[in-house]
C-alpha atoms as a PDB file:
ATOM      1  CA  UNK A   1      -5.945 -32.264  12.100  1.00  0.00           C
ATOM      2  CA  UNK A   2      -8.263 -29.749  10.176  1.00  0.00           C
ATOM      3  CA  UNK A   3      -6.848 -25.949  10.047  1.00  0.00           C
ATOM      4  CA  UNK A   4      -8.743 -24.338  12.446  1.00  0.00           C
ATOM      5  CA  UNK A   5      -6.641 -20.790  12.900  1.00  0.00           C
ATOM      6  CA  UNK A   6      -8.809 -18.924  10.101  1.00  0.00           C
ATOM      7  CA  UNK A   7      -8.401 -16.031  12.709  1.00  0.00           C
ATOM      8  CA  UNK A   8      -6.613 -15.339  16.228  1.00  0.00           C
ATOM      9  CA  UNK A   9      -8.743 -14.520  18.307  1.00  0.00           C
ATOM     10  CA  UNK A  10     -11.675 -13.272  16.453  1.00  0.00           C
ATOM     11  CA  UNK A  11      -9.997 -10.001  15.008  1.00  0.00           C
ATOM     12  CA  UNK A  12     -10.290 -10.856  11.497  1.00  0.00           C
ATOM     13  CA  UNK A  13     -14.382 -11.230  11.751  1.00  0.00           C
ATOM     14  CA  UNK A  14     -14.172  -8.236  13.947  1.00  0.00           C
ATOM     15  CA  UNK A  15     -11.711  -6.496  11.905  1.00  0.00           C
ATOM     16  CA  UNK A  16     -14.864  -5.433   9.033  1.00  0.00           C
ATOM     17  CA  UNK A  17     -17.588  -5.828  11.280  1.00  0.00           C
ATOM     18  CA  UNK A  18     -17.025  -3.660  14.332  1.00  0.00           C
ATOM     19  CA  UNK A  19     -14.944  -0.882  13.007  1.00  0.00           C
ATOM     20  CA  UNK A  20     -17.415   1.920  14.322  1.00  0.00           C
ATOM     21  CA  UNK A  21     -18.734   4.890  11.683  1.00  0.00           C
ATOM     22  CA  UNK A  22     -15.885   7.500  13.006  1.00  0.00           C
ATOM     23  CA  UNK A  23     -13.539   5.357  12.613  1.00  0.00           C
ATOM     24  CA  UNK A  24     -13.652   4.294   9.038  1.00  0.00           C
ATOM     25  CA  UNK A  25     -14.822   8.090   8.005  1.00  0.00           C
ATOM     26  CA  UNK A  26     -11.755   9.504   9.919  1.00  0.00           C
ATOM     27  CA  UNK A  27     -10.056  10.760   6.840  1.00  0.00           C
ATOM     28  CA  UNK A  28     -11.788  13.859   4.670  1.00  0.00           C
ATOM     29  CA  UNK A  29     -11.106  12.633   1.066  1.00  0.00           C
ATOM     30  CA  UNK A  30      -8.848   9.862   0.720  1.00  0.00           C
ATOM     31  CA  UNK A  31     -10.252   7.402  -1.964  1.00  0.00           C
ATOM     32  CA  UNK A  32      -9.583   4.418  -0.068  1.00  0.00           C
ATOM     33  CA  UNK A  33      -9.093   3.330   3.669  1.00  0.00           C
ATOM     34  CA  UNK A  34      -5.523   2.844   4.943  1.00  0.00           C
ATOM     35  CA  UNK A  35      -4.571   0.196   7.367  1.00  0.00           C
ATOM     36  CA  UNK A  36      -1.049  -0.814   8.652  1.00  0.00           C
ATOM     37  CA  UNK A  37      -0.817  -4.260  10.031  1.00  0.00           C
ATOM     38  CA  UNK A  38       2.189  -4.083  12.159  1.00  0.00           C
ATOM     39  CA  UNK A  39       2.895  -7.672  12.935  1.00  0.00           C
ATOM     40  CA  UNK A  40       5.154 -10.573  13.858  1.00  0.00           C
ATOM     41  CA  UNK A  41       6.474 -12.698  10.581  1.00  0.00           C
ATOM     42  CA  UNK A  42       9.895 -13.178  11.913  1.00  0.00           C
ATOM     43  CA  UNK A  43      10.860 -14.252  14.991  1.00  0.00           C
ATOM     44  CA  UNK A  44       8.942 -16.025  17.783  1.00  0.00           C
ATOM     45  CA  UNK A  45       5.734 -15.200  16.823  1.00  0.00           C
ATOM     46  CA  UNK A  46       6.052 -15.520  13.364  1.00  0.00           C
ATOM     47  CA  UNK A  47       3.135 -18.094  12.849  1.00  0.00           C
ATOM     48  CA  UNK A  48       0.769 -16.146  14.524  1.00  0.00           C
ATOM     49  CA  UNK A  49       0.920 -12.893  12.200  1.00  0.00           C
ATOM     50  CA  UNK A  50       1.014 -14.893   9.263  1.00  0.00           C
ATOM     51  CA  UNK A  51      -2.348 -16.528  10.034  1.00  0.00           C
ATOM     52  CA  UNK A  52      -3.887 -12.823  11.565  1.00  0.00           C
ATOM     53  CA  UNK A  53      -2.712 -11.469   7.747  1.00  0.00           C
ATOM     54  CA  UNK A  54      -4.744 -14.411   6.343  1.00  0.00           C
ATOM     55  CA  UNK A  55      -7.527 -14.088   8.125  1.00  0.00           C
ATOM     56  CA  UNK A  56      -7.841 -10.355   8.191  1.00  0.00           C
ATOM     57  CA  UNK A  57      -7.422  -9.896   4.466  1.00  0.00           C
ATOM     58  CA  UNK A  58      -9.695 -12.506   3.889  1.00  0.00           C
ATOM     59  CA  UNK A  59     -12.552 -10.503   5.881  1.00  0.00           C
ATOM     60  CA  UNK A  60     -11.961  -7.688   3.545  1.00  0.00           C
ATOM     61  CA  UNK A  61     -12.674  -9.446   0.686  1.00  0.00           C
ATOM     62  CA  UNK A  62     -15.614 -11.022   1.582  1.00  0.00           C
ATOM     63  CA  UNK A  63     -17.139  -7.767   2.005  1.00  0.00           C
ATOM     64  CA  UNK A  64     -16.141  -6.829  -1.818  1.00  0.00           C
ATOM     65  CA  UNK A  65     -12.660  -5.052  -0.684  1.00  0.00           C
ATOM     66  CA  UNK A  66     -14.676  -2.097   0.832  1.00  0.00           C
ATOM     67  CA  UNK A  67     -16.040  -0.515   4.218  1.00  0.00           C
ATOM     68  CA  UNK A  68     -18.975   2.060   3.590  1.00  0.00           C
ATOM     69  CA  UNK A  69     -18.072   2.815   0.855  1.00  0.00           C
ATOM     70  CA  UNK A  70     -14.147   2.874   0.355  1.00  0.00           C
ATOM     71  CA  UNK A  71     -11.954   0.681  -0.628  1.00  0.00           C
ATOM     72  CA  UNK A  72      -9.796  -1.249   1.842  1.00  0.00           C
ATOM     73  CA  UNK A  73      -5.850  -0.986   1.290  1.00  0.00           C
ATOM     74  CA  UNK A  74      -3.638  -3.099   3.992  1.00  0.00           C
ATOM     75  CA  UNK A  75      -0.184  -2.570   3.911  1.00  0.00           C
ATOM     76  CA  UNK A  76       1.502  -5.173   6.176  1.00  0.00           C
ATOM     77  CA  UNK A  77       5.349  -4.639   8.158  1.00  0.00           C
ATOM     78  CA  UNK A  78       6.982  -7.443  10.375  1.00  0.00           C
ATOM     79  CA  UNK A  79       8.098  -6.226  13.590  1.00  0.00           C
ATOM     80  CA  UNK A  80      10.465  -9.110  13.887  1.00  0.00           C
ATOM     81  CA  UNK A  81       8.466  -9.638  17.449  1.00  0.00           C
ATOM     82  CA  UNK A  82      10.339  -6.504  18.596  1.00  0.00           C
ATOM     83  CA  UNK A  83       8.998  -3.104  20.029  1.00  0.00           C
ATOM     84  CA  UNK A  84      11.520  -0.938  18.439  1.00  0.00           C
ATOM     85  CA  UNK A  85      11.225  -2.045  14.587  1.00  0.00           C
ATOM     86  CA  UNK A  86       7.212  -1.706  15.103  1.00  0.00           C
ATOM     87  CA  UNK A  87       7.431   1.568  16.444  1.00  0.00           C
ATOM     88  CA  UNK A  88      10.186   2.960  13.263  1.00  0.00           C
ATOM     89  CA  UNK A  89       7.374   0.888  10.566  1.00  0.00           C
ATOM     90  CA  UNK A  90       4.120   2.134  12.226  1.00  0.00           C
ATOM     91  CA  UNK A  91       5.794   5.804  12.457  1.00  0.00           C
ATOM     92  CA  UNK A  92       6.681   5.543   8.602  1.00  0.00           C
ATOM     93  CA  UNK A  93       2.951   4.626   7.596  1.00  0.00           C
ATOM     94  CA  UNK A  94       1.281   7.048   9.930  1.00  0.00           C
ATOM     95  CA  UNK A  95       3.155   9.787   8.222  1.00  0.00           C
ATOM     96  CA  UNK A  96       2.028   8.015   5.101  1.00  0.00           C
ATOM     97  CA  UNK A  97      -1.803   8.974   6.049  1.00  0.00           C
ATOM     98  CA  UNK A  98      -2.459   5.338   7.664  1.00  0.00           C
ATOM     99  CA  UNK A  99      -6.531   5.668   9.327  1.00  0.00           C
ATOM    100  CA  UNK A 100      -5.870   2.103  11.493  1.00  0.00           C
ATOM    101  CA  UNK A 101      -3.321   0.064  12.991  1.00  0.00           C
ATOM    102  CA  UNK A 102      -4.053  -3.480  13.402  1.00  0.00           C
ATOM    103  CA  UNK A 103      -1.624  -5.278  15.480  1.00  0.00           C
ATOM    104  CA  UNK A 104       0.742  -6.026  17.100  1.00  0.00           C
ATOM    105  CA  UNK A 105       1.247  -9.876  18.399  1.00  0.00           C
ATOM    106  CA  UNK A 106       3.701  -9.444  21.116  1.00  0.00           C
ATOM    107  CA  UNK A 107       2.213  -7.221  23.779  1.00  0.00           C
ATOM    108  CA  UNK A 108       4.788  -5.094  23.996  1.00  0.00           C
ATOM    109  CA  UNK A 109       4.961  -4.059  20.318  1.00  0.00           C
ATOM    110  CA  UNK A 110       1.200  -3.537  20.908  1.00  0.00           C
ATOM    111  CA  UNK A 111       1.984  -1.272  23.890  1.00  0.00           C
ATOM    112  CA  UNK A 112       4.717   0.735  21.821  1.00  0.00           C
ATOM    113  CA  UNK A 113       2.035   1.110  18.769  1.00  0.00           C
ATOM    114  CA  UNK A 114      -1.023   2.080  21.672  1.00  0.00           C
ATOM    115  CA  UNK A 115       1.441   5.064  22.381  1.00  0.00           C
ATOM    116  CA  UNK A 116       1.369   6.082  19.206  1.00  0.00           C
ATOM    117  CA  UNK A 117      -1.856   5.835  18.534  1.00  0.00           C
ATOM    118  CA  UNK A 118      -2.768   8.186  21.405  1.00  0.00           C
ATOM    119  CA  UNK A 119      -0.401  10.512  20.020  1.00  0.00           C
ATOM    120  CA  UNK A 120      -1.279  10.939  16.274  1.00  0.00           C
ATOM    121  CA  UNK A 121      -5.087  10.135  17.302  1.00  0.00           C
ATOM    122  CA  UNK A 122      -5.476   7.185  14.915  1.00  0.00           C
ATOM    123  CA  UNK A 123      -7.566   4.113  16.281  1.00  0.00           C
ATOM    124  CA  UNK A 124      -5.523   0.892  16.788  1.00  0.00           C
ATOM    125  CA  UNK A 125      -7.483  -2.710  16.459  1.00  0.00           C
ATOM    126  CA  UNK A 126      -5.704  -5.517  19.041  1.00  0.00           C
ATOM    127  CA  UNK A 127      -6.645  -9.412  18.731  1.00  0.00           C
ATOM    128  CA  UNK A 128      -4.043 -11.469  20.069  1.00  0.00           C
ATOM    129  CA  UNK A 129      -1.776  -9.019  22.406  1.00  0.00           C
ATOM    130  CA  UNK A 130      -3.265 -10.272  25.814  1.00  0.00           C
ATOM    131  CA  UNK A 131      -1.207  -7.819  28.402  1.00  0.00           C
ATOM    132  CA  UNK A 132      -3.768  -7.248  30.763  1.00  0.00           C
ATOM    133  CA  UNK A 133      -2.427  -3.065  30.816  1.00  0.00           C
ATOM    134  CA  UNK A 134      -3.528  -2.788  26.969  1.00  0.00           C
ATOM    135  CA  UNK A 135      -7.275  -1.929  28.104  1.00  0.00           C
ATOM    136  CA  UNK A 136      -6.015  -0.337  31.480  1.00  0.00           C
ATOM    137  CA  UNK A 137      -8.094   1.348  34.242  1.00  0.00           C
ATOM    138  CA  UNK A 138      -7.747   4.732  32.936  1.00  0.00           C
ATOM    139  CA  UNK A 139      -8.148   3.331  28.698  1.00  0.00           C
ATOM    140  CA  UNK A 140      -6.858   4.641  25.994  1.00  0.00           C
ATOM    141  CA  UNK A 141      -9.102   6.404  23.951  1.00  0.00           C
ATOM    142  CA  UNK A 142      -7.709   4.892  20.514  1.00  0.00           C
ATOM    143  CA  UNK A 143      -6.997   1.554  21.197  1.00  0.00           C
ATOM    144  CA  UNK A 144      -9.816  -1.414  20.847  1.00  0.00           C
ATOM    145  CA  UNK A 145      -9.658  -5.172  21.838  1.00  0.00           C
ATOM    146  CA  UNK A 146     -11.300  -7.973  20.736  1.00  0.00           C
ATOM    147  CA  UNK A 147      -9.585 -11.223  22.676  1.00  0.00           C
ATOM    148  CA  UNK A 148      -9.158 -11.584  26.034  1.00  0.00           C
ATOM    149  CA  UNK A 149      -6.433 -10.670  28.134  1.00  0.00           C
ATOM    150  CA  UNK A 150      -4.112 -12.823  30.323  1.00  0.00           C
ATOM    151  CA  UNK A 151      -5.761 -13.082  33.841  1.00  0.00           C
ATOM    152  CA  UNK A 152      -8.554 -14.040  31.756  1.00  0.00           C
ATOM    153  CA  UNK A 153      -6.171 -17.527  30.378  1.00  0.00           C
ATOM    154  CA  UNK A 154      -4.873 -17.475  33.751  1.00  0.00           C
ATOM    155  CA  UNK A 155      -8.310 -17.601  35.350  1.00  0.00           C
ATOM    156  CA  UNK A 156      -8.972 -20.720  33.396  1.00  0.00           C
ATOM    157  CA  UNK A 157      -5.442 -22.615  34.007  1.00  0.00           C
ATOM    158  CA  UNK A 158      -5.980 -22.517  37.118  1.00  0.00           C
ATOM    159  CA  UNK A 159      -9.210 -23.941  36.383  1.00  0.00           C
ATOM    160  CA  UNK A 160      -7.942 -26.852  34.399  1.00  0.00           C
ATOM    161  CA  UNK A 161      -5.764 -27.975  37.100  1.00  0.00           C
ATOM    162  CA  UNK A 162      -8.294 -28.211  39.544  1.00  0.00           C
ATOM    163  CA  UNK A 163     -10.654 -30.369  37.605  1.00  0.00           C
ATOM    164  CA  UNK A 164      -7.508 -32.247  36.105  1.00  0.00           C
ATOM    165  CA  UNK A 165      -6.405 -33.113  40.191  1.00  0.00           C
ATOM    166  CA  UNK A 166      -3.136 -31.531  39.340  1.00  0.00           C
ATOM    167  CA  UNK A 167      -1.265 -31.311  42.737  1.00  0.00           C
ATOM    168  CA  UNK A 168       2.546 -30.009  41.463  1.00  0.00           C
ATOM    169  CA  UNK A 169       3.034 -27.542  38.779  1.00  0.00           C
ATOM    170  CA  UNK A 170       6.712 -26.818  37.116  1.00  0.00           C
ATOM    171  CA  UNK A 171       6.431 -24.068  34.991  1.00  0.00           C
ATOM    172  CA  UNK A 172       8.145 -22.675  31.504  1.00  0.00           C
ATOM    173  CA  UNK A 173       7.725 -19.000  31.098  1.00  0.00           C
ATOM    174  CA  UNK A 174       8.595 -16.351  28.044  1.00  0.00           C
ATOM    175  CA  UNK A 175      11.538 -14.267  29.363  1.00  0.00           C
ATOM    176  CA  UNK A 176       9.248 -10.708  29.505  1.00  0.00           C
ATOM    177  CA  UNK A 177       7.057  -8.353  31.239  1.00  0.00           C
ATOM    178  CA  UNK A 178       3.306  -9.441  29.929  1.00  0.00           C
ATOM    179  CA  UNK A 179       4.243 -13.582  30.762  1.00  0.00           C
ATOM    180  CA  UNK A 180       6.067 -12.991  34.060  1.00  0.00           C
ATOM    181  CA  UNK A 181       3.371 -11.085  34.955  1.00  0.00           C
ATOM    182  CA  UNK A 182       0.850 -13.955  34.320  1.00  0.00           C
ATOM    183  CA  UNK A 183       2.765 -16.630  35.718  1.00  0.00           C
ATOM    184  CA  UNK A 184       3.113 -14.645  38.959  1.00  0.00           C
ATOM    185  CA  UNK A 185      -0.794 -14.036  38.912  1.00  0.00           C
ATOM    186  CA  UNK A 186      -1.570 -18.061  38.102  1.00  0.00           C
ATOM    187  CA  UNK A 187       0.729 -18.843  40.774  1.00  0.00           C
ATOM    188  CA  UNK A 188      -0.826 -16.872  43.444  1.00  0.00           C
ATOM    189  CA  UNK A 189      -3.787 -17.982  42.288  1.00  0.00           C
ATOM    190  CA  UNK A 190      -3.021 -22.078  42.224  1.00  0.00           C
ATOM    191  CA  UNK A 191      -1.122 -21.072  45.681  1.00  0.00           C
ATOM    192  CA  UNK A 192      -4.827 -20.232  47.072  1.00  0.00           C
ATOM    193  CA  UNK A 193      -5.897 -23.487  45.609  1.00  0.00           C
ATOM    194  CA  UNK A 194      -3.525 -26.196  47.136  1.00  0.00           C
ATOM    195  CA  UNK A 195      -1.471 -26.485  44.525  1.00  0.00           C
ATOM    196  CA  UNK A 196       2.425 -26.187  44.808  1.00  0.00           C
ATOM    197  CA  UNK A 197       4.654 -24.228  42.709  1.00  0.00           C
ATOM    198  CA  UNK A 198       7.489 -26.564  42.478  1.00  0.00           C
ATOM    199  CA  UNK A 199       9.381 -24.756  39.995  1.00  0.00           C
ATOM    200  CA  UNK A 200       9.801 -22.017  37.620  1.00  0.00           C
ATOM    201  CA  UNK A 201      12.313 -21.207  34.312  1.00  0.00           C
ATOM    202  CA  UNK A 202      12.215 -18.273  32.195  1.00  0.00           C
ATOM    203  CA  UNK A 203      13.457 -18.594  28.539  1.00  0.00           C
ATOM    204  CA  UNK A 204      13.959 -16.032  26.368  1.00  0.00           C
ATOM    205  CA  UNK A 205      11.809 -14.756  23.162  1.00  0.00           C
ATOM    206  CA  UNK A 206      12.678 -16.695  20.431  1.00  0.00           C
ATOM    207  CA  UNK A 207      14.840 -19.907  22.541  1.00  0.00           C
ATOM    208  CA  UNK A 208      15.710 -22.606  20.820  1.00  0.00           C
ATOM    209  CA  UNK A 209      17.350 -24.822  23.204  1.00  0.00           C
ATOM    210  CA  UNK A 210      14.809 -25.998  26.050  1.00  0.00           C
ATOM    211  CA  UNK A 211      16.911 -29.325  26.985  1.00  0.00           C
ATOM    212  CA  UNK A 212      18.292 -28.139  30.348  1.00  0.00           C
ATOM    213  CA  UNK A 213      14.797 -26.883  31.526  1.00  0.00           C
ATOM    214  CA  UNK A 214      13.055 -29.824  30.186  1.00  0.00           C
ATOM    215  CA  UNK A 215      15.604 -32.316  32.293  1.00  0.00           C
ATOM    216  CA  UNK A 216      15.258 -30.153  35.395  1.00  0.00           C
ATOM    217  CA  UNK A 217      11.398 -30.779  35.026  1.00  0.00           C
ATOM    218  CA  UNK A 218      11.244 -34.258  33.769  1.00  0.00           C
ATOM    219  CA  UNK A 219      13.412 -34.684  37.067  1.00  0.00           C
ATOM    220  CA  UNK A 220      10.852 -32.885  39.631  1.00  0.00           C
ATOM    221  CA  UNK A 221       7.999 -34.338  40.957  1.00  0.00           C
ATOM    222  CA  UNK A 222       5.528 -31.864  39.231  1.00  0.00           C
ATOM    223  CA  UNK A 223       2.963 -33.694  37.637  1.00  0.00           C
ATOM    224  CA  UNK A 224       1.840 -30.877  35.596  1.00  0.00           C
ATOM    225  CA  UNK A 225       4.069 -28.478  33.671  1.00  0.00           C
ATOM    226  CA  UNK A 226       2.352 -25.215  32.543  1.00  0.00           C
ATOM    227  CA  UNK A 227       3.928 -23.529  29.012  1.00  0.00           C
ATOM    228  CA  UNK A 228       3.432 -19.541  29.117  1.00  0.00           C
ATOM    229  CA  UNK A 229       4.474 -19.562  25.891  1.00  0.00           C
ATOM    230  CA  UNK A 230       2.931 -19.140  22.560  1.00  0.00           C
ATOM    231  CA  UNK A 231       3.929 -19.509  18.987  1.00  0.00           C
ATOM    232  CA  UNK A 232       7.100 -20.272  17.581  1.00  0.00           C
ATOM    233  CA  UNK A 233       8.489 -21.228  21.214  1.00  0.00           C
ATOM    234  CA  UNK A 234       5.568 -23.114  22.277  1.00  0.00           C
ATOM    235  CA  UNK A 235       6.067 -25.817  19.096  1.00  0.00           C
ATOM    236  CA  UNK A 236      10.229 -26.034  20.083  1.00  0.00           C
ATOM    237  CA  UNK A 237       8.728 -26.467  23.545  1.00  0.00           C
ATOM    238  CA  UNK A 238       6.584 -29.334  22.686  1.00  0.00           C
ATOM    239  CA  UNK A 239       8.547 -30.572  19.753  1.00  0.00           C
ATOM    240  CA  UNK A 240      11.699 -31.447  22.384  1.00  0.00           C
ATOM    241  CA  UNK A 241       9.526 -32.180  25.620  1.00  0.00           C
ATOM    242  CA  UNK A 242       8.147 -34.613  23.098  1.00  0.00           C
ATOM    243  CA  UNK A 243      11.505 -36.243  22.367  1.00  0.00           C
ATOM    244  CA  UNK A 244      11.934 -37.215  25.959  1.00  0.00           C
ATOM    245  CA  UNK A 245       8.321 -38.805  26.700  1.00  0.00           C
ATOM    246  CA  UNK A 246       7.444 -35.950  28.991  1.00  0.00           C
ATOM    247  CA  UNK A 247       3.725 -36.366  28.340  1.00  0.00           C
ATOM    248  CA  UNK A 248       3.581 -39.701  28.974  1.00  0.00           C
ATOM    249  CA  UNK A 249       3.264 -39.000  32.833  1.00  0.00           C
ATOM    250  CA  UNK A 250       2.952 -34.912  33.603  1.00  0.00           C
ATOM    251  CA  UNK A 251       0.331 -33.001  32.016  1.00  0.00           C
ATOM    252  CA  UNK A 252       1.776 -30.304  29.481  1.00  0.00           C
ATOM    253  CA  UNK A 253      -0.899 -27.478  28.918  1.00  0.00           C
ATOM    254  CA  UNK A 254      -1.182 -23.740  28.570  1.00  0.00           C
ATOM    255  CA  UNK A 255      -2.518 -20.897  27.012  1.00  0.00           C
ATOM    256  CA  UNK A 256      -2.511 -20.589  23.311  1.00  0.00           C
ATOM    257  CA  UNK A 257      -0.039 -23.510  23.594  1.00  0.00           C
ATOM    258  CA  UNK A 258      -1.334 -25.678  20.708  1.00  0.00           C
ATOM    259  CA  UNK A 259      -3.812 -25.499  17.566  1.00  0.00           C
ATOM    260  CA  UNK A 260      -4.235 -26.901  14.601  1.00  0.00           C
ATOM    261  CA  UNK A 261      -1.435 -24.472  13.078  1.00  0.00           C
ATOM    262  CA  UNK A 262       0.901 -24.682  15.457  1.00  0.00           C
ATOM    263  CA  UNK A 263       0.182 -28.591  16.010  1.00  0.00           C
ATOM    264  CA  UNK A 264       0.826 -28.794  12.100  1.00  0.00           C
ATOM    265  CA  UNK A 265       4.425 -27.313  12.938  1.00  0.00           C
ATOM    266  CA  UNK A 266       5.081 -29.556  16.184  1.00  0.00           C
ATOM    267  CA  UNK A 267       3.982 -33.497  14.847  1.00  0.00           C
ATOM    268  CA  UNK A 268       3.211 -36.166  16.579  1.00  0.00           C
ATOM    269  CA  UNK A 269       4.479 -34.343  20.094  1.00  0.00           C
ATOM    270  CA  UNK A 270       1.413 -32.283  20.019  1.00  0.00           C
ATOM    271  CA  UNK A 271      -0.975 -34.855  20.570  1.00  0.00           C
ATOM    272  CA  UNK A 272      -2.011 -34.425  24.409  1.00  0.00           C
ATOM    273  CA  UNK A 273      -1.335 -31.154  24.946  1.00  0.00           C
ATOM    274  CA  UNK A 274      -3.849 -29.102  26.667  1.00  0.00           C
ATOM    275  CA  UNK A 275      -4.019 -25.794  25.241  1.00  0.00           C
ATOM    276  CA  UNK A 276      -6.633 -22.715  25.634  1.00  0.00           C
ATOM    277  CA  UNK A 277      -7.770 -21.149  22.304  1.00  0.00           C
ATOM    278  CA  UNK A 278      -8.773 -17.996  21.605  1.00  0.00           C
ATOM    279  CA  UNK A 279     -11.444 -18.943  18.518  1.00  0.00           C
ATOM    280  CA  UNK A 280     -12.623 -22.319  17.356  1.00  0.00           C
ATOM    281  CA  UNK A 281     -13.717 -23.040  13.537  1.00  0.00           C
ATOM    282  CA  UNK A 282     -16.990 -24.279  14.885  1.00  0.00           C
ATOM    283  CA  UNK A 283     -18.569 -21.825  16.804  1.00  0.00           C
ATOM    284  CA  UNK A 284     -22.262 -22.289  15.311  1.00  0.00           C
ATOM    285  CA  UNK A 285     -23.317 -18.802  13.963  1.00  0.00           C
ATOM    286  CA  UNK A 286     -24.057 -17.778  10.794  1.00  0.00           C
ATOM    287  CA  UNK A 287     -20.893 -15.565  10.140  1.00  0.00           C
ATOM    288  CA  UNK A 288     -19.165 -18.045  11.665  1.00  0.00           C
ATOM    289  CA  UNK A 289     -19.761 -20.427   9.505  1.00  0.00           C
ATOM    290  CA  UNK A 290     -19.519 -17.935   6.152  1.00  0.00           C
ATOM    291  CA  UNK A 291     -16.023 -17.214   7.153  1.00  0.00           C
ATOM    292  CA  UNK A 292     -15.454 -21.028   7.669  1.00  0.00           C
ATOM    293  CA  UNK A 293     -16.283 -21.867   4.042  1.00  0.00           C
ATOM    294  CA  UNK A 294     -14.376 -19.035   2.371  1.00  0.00           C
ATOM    295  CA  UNK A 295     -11.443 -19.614   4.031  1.00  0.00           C
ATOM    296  CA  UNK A 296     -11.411 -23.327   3.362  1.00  0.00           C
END
């Protein structure tokens, strides 16, 4: 397959491009412009942060290292896909004289940084965290998003089942708040639309053993099973539903289940998969396409 995860979910062609005038002239004097990228690469997003550290540096440098003027310095922490550690590494880099905070993957490191940035007044950039209480009712004033959030994949699961004529849906779901909350709002939603819940698992962050809930499914009648997981779990997922045939007759998809990167990392099991993405390598535009070739 080609690479096609230049950037999840937009944030590196964002990251340069949308960064409003306040924001990049926040600081007096400094001689260059300070960002923290507080992300995941450990644990069970550690693909994803890798490829938003690729992608974001590389928008940097295509604009000569510099943003009006100053010159761009990243300094990059892994949160181990935990709140706590991003919290004690953003804290150290604030105090440091950081201007942005880019990150985090997991939305409840990004949650944990947002309340930070409201408190030290420092903007914070999210692309991937898709909690749908990140850009809440009442906002916070600091924080910016470019992807979408998870009603949003939700909205369009539920879609894929309906044109797909899927009847029975046994579900997989990340063991905390931003997932559970999604899979309760897709099955409310397939619920409304005929379809029957026939079961439901929750694994924890960073699980490496998916046999038993892979038999119990393999054993229902479901003939779709719906992955709300992402990264790291989503390829064990698929790696060991592959060993048992499971796509062979039920319909494995999700959101941000599969790409190029993560179908790299998961083999021949990927093929099949349905999977949501948040940014495809050809999207026809002119920057589009710039960031295409430099990256390649």
């Amino acid at each position: 397959m080609k690479r096609r995860n230049f950037l999840r979910s937009a944030g590196a062609l964002t990251l340069a491009s949308t960064l409003p005038a306040p924001m990049v002239l926040r600081a007096a004097t400094p001689e260059d412009y300070h960002i923290a990228g507080i992300l995941s690469f450990s644990g069970a997003y550690g693909l994803i942060g890798n490829d938003m550290r690729k992608g974001a540096e590389l928008a940097v440098a295509m604009r000569g290292g510099e943003l009006l003027g100053k010159k761009v310095r990243f300094s990059w922490e892994d949160d181990e896909t935990k709140p706590q550690p991003a919290v004690q590494k953003a804290s150290r880099l604030l105090a440091e004289g950081t201007q942005l905070m880019f990150g985090a993957v997991s939305s409840a490191s990004t949650l944990a940084l947002q309340s930070l940035s409201t408190q030290r007044k420092v903007p914070h950039l999210v692309t991937i965290s898709a909690d749908d209480s990140i850009t809440k009712m009442d906002g916070a004033r600091y924080s910016f998003r470019t992807s979408n959030t998870l009603a949003m994949e939700m909205n369009m699961c539920v879609e894929f089942v309906k044109k797909r004529g899927i009847k029975r849906v046994y579900a997989v779901t990340a063991d905390y708040q931003a997932t559970r909350s999604a899979f309760d709002d897709f099955a409310a939603k397939a619920k409304a639309a005929g379809v029957e819940i026939v079961g439901n698992d929750f694994a924890p962050l960073g699980n490496r053993d998916f046999s038993v809930i892979i038999d119990k499914m393999a054993r229902s009648d479901a003939d779709g099973i719906l992955v709300v997981a992402t990264g790291n779990d989503g390829v064990t997922f698929c790696k060991q539903a592959g060993q048992v045939g499971m796509g062979l007759n039920k319909v494995l998809f999700g959101p941000v289940l599969q790409d190029e990167i993560f179908a790299a990392a998961t083999g021949e099991a990927a093929l099949g998969v349905n999977s949501g993405v948040r940014y495809h390598f050809s999207l026809d535009n002119p920057a589009n396409a710039e960031f295409v070739t430099a990256y390649r």
